[in-house]
Every structure is written in structure tokens, then in C-alpha cells.
Protein backbone atom coordinates (compact mmCIF):
# COMPACT_ATOMS: atom_id res chain seq x y z
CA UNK A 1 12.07 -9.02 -1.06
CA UNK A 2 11.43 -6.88 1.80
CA UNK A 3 8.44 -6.56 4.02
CA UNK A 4 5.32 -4.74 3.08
CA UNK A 5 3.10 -2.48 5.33
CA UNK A 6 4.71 -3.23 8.49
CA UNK A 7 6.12 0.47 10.72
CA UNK A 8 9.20 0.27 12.03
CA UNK A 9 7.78 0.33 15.51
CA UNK A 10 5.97 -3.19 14.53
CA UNK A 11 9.35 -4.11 13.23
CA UNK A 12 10.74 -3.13 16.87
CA UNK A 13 7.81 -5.29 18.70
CA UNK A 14 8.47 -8.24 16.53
CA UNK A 15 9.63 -11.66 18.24
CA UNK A 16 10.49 -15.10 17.25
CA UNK A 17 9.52 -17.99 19.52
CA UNK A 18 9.96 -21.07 19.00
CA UNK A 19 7.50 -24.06 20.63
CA UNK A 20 8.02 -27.65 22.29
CA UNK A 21 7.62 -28.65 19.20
CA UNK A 22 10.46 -27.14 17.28
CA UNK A 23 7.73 -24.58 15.51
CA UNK A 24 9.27 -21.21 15.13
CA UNK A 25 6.73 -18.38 15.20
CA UNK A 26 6.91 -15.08 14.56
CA UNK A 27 5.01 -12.89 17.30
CA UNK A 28 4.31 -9.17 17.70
CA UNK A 29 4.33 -7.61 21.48
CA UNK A 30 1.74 -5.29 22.13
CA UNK A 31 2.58 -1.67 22.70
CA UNK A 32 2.48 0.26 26.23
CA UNK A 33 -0.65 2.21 24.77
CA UNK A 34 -2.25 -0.96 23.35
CA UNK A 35 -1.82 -2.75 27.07
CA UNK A 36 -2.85 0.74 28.67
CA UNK A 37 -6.04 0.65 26.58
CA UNK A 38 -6.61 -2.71 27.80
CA UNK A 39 -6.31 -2.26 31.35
CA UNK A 40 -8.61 1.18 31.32
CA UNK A 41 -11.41 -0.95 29.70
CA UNK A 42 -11.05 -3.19 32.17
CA UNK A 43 -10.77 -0.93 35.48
CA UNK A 44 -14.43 0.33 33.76
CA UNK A 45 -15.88 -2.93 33.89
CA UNK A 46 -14.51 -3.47 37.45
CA UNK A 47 -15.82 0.16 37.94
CA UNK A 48 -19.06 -0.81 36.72
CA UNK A 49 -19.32 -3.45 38.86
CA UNK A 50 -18.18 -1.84 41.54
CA UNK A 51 -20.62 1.05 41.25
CA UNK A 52 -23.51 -1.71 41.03
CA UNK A 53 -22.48 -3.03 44.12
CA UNK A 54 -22.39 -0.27 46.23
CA UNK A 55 -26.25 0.68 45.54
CA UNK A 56 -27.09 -2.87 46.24
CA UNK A 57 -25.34 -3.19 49.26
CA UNK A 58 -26.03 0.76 50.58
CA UNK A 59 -30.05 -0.43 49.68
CA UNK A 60 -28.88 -3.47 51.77
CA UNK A 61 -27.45 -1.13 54.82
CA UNK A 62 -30.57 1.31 54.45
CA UNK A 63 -32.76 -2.00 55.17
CA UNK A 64 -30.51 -3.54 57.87
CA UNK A 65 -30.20 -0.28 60.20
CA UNK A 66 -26.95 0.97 61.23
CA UNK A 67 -26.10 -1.89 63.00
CA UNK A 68 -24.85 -3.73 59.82
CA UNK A 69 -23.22 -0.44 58.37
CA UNK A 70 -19.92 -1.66 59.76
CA UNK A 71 -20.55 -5.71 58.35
CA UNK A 72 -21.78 -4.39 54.93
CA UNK A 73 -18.26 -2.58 54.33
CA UNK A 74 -16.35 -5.16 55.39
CA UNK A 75 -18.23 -7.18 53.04
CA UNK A 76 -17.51 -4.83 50.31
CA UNK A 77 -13.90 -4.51 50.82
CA UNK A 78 -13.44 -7.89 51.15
CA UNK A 79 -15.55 -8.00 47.87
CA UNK A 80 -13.31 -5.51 46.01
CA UNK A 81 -10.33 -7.14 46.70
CA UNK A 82 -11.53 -10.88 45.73
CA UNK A 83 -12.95 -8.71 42.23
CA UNK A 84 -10.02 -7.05 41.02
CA UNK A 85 -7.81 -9.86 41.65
CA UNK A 86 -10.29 -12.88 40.42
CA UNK A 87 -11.53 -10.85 37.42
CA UNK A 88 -7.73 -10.66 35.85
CA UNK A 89 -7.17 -14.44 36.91
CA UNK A 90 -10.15 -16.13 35.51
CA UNK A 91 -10.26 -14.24 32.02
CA UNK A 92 -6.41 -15.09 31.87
CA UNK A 93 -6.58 -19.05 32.64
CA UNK A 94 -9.54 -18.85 30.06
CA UNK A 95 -8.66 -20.51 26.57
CA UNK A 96 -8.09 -17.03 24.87
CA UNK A 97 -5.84 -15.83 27.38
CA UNK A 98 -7.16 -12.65 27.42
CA UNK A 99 -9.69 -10.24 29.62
CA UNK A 100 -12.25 -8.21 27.93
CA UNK A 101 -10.43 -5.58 27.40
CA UNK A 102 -7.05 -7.17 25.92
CA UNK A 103 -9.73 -9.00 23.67
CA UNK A 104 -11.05 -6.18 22.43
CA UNK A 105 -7.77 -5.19 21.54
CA UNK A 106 -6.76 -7.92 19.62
CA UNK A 107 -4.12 -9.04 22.80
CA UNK A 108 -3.60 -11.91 24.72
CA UNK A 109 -0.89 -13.01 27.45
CA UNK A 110 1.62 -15.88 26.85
CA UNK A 111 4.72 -17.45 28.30
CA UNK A 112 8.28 -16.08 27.03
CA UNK A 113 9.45 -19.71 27.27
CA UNK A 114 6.60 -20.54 24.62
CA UNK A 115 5.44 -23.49 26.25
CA UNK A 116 1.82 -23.53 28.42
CA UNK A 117 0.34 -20.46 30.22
CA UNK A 118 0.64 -22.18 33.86
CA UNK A 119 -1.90 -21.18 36.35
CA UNK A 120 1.19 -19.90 38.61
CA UNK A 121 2.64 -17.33 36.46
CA UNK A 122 -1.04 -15.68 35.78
CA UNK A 123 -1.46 -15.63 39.34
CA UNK A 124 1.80 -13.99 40.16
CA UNK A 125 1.71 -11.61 37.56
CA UNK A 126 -1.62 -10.49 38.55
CA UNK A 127 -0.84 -10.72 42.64
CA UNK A 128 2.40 -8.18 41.60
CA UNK A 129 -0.63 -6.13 40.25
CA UNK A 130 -2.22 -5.37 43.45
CA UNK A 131 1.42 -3.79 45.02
CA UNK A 132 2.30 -1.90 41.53
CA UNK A 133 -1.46 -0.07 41.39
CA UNK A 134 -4.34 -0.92 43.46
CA UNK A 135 -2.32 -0.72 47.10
CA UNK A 136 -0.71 2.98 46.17
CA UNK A 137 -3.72 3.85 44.42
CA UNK A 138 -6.12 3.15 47.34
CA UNK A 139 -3.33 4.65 49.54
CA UNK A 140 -3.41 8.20 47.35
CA UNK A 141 -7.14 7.86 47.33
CA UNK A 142 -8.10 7.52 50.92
CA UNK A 143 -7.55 11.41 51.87
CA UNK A 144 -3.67 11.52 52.12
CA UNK A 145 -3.89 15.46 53.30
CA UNK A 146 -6.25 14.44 56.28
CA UNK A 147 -5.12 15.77 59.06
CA UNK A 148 -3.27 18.63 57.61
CA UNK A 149 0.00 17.02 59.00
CA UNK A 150 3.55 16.62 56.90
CA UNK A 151 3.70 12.97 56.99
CA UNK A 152 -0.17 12.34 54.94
CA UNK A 153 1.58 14.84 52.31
CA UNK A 154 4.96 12.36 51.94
CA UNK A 155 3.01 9.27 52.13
CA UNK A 156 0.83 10.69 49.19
CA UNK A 157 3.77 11.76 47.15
CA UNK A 158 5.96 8.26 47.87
CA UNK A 159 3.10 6.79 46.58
CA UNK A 160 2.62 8.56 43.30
CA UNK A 161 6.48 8.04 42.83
CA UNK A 162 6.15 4.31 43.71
CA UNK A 163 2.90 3.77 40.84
CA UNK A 164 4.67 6.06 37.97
CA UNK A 165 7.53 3.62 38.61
CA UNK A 166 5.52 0.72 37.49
CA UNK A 167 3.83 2.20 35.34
CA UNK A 168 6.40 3.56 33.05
CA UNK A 169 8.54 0.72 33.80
CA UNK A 170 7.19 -1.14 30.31
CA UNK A 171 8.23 1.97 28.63
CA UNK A 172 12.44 1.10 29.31
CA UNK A 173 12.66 -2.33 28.42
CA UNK A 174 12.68 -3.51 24.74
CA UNK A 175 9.58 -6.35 25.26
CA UNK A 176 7.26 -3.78 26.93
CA UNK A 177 7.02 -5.50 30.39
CA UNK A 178 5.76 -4.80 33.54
CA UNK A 179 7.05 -6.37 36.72
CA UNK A 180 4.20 -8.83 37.00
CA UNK A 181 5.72 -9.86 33.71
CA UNK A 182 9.43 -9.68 34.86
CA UNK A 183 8.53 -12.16 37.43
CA UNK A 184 6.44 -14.33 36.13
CA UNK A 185 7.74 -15.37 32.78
CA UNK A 186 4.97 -14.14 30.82
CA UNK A 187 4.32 -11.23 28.08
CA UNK A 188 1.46 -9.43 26.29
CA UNK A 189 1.06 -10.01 22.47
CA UNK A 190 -1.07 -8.89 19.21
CA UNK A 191 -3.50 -11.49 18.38
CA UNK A 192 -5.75 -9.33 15.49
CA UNK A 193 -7.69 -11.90 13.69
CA UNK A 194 -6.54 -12.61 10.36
CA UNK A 195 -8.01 -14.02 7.85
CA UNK A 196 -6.73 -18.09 6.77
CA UNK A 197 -4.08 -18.23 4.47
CA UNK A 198 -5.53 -21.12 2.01
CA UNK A 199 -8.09 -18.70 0.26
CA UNK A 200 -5.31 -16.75 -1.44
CA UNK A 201 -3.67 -19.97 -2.40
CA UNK A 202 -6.83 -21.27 -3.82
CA UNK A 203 -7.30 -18.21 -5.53
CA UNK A 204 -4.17 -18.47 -7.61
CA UNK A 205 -5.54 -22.18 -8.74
CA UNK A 206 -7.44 -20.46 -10.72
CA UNK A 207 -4.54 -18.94 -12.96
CA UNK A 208 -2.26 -21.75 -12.54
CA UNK A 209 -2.92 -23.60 -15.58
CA UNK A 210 -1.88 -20.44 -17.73
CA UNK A 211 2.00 -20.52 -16.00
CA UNK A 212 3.91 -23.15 -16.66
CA UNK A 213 7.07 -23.32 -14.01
CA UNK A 214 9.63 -25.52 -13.22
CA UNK A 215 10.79 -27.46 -10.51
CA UNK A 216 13.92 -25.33 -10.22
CA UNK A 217 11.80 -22.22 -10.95
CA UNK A 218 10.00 -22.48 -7.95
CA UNK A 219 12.86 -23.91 -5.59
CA UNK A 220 14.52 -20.13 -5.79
CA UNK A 221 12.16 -19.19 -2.69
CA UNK A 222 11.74 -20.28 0.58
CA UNK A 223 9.28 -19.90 3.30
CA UNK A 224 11.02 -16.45 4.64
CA UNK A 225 10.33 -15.17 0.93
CA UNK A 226 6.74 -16.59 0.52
CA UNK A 227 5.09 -15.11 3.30
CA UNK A 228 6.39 -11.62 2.04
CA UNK A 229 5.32 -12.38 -0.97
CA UNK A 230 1.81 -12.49 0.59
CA UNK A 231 2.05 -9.50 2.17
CA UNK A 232 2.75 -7.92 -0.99
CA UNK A 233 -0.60 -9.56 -2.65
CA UNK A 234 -2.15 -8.26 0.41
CA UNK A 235 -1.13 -4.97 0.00
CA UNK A 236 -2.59 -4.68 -3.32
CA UNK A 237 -0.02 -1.63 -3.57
CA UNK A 238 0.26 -1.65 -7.64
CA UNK A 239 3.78 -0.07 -8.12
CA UNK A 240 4.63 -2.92 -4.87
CA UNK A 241 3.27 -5.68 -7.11
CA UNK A 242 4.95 -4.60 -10.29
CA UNK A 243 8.43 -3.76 -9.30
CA UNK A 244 7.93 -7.13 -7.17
CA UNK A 245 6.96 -9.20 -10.27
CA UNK A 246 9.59 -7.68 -12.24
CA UNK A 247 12.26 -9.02 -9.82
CA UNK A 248 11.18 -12.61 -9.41
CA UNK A 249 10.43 -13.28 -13.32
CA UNK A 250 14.07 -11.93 -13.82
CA UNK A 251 15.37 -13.53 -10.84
CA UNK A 252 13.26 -17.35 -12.13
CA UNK A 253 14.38 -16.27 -15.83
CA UNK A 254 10.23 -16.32 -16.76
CA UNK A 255 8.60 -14.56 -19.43
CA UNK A 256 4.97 -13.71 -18.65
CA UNK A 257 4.10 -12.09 -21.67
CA UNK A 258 0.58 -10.30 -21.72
CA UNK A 259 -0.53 -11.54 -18.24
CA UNK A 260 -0.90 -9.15 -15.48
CA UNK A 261 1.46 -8.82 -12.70
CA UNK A 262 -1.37 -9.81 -9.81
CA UNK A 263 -1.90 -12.81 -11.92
CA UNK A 264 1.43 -13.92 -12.10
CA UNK A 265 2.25 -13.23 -8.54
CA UNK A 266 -0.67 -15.16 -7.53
CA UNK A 267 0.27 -18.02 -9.99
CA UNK A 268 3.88 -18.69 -8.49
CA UNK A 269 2.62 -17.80 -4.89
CA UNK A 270 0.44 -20.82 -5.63
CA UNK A 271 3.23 -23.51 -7.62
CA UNK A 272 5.59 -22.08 -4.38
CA UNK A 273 3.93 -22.76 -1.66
CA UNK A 274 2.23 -26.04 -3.27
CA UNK A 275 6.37 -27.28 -3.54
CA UNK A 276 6.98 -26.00 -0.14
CA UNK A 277 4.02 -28.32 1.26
CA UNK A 278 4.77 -30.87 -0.74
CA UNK A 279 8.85 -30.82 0.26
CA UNK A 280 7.47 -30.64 3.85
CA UNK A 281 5.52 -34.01 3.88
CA UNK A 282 8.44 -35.71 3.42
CA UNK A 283 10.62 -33.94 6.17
CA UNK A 284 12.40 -31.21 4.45
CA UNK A 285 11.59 -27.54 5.52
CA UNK A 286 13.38 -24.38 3.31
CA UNK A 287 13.00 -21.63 5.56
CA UNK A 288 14.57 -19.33 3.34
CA UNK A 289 16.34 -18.59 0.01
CA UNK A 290 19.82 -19.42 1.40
CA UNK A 291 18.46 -22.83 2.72
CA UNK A 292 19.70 -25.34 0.89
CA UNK A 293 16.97 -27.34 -1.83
């Protein structure tokens, strides 16, 4: 069986990690326009912010006299600077991983090593931030022309070199990175939500008691084969589910008469995955068809 509804860019993005605890999962990196989503969502909410700040602390200035004009933008650089960088720290040591933006997204950051997201590698990863956009951005934004002198005009353009270097640096490598990444161990993955897995099962205990299979019936699959099996339910794709139920009651050797392909499929995804659980309470995990019974 072969996967269902998956692109072969998803295909591309697709990782398997496996966890302290000998679980292997199978994870999907975001894509450079998913994580540039992400981050524009968020540089409006800092914007936002920002923007809020200034008319409180210009209505602050107005108030003071001149004398604190000098204090009050020292206090709002200062400000900035603690903003951008806290924002991106605290929503990424929360429990979801994720700013508002990546959550909105359906992306979160983890560790490439798969064990905890350590309060060291968000912080480096987001410090790297601050010299791969803010500092040349700021730099190209302050007036680089002022002055009408040479050296403004190269600064400006080193700059602009030095941020589309970061920025399309995700593009050329295979796990979408940035540096921040590169450095600090982490990566950026899909987390959609997704509905739980035991209300198809229980949906094929409702057909169950009309199929009748064997022990050695349902041993021909493994967990590999299962979970595309679901997909294929999921798909509800009706030449999918037939040429798919086709293959397994000739592959099992089953005759399912008048009963409709869905039903069937959902009747042996049940008995499979109920043997599968079973098999795995006393040790003994088939990850695949070639995996031994």
C-alpha cells in the first residue's frame, strides 16, 4: 500500500525521530513559506505593539517637556530591543512551543536530537535572530543615503546582501533551517491538529461482528501498513478504497461477499490494529509487513 493524499513536497519535509524513549515518530518540517508566514504575523504583533508604544510614550514626552525627549527614547529603544527578543523567548519556552504566529500556523519548534526543548537553544536561536534581521534591518532603515556620501550607499547594500543571506539560507538545506537553527540544535515542524485516532477504530466495532478473520489473516500487516490504511479511510477517495480492498482480501485470501468495500476496510482496520495492541502489551511491536510475527 502506498500513501494517500500526501504531495511530494510533504514527502520531501518528512522526518523520523526517534525519542529517549525508543518511540520513533514520524514528523513533517514546516516549509520556508509556512515559517515566513509565521514570522510576518509576528513582526505585526511586535509592530502593533510597537506602534502603541510610541503614542504612549510621545503623549508621555509631550507632558514631560523636552527635557525628557532624550530619556523617553532611550527608554524606547531599550524597550524594543528587550520586545523583540523576549516576545520570541517566552512564547517558545511556553508548553506549545510556539509564538502566535507559528500557532496559527499549525507550527511549533523542537530539538533535532528529540529530547527536551532546553531554555539554551531557544535563546540562542532567537539571540542569532537579532544579527540575521533586526541589526541589518535597523541598519538599512536608519537613512543609509544620509549624507549623500559613498560609504552610507555600501553600508546599505552590505547590509541587504548580509539579510538575503539569512534569509534564503533555509531555502538550500534539505530541513529548511535557518542559522539560529544550525546553531542551536533545534527545527520548525507541522503540528495541524488532528483529530484522535480511536474514533475510527470504534467505528469499525460496529461492523466487526459481520467479518470473521483469523489470527493469521490479520498478522499479514504491520503498523507501517495500518496507518496507510487509515489514510486511505480518510481519504474517502472511492476508486482508493476499492482497488485498496481488492488487494488486501486477495492478499488475506477473504471473501467479503455483498459487503461494501468501506465496511470491510473499516472491519480489518479494526481486528488489525486490535492484534497490533494486543501483541504490544506483551512486548512485541510489528512495525511493518516484513517484521517478523
Amino acid at each position: 500500500m502506498t500513501a494517500v493524499g500526501v504531495t511530494s513536497g510533504e514527502r520531501r519535509r518528512q522526518r523520523a525521530m526517534v525519542t529517549p524513549e525508543g518511540l520513533e515518530l514520524r514528523l513533517e518540517l514546516a516549509s520556508v513559506g509556512q515559517r515566513l508566514g509565521a514570522l510576518i504575523i509576528d513582526l505585526m504583533i511586535i509592530g502593533g505593539v510597537t506602534l502603541a508604544a510610541i503614542i504612549g510614550l510621545l503623549l508621555i514626552a509631550a507632558a514631560a517637556g523636552q527635557s525628557a525627549g532624550e530619556l523617553v527614547l532611550v527608554v524606547f529603544l531599550l524597550g524594543m530591543f528587550a520586545l523583540r527578543n523576549g516576545y520570541f523567548l517566552a512564547y517558545e519556552m511556553s508548553a506549545k512551543a510556539a509564538t502566535p504566529g507559528k500557532r496559527l500556523l499549525g507550527l511549533r519548534v523542537a530539538a533535532r536530537d528529540g529530547g527536551r526543548l532546553r531554555f539554551d537553544a531557544v535563546f540562542t536561536r532567537n539571540a542569532l535572530r537579532e544579527l540575521e534581521l533586526f541589526l541589518p534591518m535597523s541598519l538599512m532603515l536608519s537613512g543609509p543615503f544620509n549624507g549623500g556620501g559613498g560609504v552610507s550607499g555600501w553600508i546599505y547594500l552590505l547590509g541587504l546582501i548580509w539579510c538575503a543571506v539569512f534569509v534564503f539560507l533555509p531555502v538550500f538545506n534539505a530541513d529548511r533551517l535557518r542559522a539560529g537553527d544550525l546553531v542551536a540544535g533545534t527545527w520548525v515542524l507541522r503540528a495541524p491538529r488532528q483529530k484522535l485516532l480511536r474514533d475510527m477504530a470504534d467505528d469499525g466495532e460496529l461492523h466487526r461482528s459481520a467479518f470473521d478473520f483469523t489470527p493469521a489473516q490479520l498478522d499479514v500487516y504491520g503498523v507501517k501498513e495500518l496507518q496507510v490504511l487509515e489514510q486511505v479511510l480518510r481519504s474517502g477517495d472511492r476508486p482508493t478504497v476499492r482497488a485498496v480492498a481488492d488487494r488486501i482480501s486477495a492478499k488475506i485470501g477473504y471473501d467479503r461477499g455483498q459487503f461494501a468495500d468501506s465496511e470491510f476496510l473499516r472491519a480489518y482496520y479494526h481486528g488489525v490494529r486490535e492484534r497490533l495492541e494486543s501483541r504490544l502489551l506483551m512486548g512485541r511491536r510489528r512495525k511493518d509487513k516484513f517484521d517478523a510475527v
